[in-house]
N, C-alpha and C. Protein backbone atom coordinates (compact mmCIF):
# COMPACT_ATOMS: atom_id res chain seq x y z
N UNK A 1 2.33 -20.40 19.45
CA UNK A 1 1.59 -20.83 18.29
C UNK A 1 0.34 -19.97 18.07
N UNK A 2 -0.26 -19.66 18.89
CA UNK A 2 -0.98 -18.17 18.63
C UNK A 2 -1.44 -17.35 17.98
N UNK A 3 -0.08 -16.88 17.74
CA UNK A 3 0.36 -15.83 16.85
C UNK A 3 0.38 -16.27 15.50
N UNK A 4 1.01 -17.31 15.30
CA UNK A 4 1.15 -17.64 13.72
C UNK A 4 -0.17 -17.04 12.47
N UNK A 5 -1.41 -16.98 13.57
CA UNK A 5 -2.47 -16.35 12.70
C UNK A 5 -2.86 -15.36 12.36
N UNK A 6 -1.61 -14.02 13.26
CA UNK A 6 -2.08 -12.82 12.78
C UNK A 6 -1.04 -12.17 12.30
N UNK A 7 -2.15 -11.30 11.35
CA UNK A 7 -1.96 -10.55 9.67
C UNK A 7 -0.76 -9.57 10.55
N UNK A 8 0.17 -9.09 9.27
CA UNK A 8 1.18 -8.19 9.81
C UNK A 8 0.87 -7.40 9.97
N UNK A 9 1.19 -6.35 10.77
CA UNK A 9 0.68 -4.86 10.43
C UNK A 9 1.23 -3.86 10.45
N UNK A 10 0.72 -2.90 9.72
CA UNK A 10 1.44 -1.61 9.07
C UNK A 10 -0.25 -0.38 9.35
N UNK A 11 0.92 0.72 9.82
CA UNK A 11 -0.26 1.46 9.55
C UNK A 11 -0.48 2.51 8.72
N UNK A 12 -1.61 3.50 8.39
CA UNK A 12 -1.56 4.11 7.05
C UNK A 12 -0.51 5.04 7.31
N UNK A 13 0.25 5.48 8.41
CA UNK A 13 1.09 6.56 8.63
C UNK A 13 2.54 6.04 7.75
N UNK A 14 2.86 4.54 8.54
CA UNK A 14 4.25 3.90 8.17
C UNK A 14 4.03 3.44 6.44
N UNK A 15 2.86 3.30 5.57
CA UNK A 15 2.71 3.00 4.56
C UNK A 15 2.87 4.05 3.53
N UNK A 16 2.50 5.35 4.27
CA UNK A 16 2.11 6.75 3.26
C UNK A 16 3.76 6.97 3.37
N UNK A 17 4.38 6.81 4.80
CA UNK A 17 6.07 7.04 4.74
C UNK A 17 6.71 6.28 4.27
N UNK A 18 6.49 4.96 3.62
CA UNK A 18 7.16 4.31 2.89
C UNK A 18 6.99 4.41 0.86
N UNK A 19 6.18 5.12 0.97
CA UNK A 19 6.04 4.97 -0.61
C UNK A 19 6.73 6.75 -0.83
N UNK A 20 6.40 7.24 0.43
CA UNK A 20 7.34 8.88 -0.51
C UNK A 20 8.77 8.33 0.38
N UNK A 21 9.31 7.34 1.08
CA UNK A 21 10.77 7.83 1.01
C UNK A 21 11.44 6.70 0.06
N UNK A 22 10.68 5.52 0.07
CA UNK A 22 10.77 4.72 -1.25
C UNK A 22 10.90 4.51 -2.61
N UNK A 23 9.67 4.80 -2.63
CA UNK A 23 8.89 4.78 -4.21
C UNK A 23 9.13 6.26 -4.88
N UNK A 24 9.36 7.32 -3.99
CA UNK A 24 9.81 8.71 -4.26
C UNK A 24 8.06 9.45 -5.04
N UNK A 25 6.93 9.13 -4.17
CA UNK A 25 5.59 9.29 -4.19
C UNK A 25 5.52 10.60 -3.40
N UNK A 26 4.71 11.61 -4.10
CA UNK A 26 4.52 13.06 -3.38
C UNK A 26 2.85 13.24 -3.31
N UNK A 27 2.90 14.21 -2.81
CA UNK A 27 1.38 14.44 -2.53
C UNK A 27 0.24 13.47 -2.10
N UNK A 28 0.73 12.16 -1.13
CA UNK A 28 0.10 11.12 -0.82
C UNK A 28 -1.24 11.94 0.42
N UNK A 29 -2.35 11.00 -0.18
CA UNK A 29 -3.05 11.15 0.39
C UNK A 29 -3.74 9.69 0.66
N UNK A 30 -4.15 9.26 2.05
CA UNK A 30 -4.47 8.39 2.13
C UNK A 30 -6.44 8.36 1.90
N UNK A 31 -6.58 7.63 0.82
CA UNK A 31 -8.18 7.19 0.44
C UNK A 31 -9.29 6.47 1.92
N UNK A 32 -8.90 5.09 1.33
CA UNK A 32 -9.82 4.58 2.32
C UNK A 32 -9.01 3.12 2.95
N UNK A 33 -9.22 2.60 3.58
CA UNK A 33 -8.87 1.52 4.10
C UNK A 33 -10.32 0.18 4.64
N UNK A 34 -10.45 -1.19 3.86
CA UNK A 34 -11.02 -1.58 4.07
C UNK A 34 -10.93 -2.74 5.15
N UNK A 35 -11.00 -2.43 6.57
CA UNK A 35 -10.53 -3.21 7.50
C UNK A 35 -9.50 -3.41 7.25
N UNK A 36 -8.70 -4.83 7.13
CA UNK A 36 -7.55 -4.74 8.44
C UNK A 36 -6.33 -5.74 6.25
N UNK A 37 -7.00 -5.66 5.67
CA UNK A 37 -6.56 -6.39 5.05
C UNK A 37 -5.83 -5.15 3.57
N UNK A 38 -6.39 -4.40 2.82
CA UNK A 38 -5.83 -3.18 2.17
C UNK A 38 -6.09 -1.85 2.84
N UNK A 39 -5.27 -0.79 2.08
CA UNK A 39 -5.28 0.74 2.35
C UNK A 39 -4.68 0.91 1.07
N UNK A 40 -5.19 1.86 0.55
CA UNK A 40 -5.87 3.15 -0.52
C UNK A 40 -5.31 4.09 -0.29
N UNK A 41 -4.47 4.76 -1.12
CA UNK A 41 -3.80 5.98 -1.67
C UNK A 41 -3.97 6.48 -2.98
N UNK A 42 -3.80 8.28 -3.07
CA UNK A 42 -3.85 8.77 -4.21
C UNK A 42 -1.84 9.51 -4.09
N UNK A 43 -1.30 9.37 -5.15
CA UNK A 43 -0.15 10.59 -4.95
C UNK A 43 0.16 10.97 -6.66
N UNK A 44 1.54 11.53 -5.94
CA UNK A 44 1.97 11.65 -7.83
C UNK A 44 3.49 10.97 -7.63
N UNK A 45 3.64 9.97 -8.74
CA UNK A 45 4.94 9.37 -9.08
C UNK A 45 5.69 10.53 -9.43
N UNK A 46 7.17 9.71 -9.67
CA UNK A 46 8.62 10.66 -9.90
C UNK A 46 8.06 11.71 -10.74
N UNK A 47 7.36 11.15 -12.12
CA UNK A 47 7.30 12.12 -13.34
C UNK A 47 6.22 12.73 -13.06
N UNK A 48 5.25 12.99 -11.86
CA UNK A 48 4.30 13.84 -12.05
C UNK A 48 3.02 13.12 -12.26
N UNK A 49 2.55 11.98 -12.69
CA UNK A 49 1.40 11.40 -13.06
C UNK A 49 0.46 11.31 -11.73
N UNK A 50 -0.53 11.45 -11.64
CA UNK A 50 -1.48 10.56 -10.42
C UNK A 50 -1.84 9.68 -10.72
N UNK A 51 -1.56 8.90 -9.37
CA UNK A 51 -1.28 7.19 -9.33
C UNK A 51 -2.35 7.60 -8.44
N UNK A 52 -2.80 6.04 -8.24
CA UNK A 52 -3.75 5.06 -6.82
C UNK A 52 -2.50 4.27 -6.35
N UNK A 53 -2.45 4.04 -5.30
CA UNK A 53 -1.76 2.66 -4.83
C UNK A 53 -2.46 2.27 -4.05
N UNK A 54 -2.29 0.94 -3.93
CA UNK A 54 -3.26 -0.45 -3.15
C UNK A 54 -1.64 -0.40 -1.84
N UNK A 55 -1.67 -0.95 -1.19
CA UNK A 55 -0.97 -1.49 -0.26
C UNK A 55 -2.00 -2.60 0.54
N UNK A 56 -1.57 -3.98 0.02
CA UNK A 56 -2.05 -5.42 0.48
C UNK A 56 -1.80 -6.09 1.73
N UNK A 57 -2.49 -6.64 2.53
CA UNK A 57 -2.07 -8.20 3.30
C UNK A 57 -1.89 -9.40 2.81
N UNK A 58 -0.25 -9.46 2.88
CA UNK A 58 -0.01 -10.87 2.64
C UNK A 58 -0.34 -11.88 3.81
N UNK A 59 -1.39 -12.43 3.82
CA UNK A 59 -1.33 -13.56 4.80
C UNK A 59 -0.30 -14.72 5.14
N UNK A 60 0.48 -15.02 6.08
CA UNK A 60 1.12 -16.14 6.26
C UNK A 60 2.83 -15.14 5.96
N UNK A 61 3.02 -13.99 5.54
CA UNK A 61 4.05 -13.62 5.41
C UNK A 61 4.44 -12.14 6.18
N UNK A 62 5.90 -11.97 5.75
CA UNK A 62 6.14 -11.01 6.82
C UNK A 62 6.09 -9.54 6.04
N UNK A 63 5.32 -9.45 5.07
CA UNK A 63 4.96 -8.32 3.79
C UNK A 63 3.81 -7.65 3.28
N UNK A 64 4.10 -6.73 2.86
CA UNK A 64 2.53 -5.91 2.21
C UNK A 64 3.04 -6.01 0.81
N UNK A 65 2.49 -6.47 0.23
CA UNK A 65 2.43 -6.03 -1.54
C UNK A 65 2.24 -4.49 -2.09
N UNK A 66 2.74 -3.78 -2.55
CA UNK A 66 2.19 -2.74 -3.19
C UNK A 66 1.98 -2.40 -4.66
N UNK A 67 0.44 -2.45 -5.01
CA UNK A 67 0.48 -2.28 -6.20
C UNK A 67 0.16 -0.73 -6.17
N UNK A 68 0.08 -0.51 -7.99
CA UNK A 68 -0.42 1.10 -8.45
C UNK A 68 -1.18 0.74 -10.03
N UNK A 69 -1.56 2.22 -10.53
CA UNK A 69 -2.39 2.22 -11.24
C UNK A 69 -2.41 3.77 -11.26
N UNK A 70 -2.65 4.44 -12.49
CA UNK A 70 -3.16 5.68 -12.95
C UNK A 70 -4.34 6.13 -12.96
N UNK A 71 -4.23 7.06 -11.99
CA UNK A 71 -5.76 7.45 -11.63
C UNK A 71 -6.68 7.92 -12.12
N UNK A 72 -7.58 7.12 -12.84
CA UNK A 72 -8.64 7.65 -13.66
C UNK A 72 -9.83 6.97 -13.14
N UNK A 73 -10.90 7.41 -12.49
CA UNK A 73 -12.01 6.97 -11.88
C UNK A 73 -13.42 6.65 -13.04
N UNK A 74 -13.38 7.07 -14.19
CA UNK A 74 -13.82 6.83 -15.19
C UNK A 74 -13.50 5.48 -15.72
N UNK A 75 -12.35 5.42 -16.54
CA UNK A 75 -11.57 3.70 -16.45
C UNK A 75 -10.68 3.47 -15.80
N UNK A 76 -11.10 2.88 -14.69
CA UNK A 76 -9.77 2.35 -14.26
C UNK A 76 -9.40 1.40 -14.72
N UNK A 77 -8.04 0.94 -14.40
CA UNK A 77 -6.91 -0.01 -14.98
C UNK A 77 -6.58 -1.43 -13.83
N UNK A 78 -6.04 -1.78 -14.49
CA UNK A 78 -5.82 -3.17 -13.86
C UNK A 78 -4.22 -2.84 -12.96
N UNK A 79 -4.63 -3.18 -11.75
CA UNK A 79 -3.35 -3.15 -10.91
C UNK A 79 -2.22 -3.73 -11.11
N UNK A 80 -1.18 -3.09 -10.74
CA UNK A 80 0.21 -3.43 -11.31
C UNK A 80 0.81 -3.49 -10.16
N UNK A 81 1.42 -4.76 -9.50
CA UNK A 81 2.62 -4.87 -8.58
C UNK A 81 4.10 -3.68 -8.55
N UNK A 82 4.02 -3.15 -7.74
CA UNK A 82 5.25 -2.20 -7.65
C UNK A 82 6.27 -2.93 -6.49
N UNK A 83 5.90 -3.11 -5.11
CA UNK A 83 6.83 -3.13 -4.75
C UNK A 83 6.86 -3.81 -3.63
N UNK A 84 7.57 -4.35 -1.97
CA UNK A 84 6.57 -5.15 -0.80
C UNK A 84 6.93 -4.33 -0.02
N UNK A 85 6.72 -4.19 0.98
CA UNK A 85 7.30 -3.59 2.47
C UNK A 85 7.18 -4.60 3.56
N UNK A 86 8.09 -4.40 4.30
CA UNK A 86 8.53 -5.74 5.33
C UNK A 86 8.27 -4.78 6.30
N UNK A 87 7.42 -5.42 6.86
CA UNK A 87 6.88 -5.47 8.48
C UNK A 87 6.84 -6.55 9.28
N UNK A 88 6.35 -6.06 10.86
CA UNK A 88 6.69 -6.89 11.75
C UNK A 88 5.27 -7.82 12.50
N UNK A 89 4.89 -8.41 12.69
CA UNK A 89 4.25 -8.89 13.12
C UNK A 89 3.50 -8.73 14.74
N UNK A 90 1.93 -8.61 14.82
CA UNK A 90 1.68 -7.76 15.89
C UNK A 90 1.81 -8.98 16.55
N UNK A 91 1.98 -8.70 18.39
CA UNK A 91 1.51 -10.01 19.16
C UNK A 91 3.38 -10.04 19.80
């Protein structure tokens, strides 16, 4: 019973390798990571655009959420759900 309280985890290596063999994301670069709960990417989608992607902690589940957004640091945009990744639970 322990365990039931901790967050899944993924790290920025298995996250940056899941969105280019996935999402088909190139030129990933990982941004920032704020503790233990998101991580921050820049790449370019299929068609070439630069994206941000968020990669989330779902609490209580066995998943990361991944959203994106077009990278413009001037306006940014409101995040858009793309996709989850199933991970395993530490412990």
């Amino acid at each position: 019973m322990g365990n039931t309280n901790l967050l899944p985890v993924i790290t920025g290596r298995a996250a940056a390798e899941y969105l280019q063999d996935w999402l088909h994301i190139s030129a990933i670069v990982k941004v920032v990571s704020d503790g233990r709960k998101h991580l921050y990417f820049r790449g370019k989608d299929q068609i070439g655009r630069r994206m941000e992607y968020r990669v989330e902690t779902v609490a209580e589940a066995d998943y990361h959420n991944i959203y994106e957004r077009p990278s413009n640091p001037e306006q940014p945009e409101e995040w858009e759900w793309a996709d989850a990744i199933s991970v395993k639970r530490q412990g």
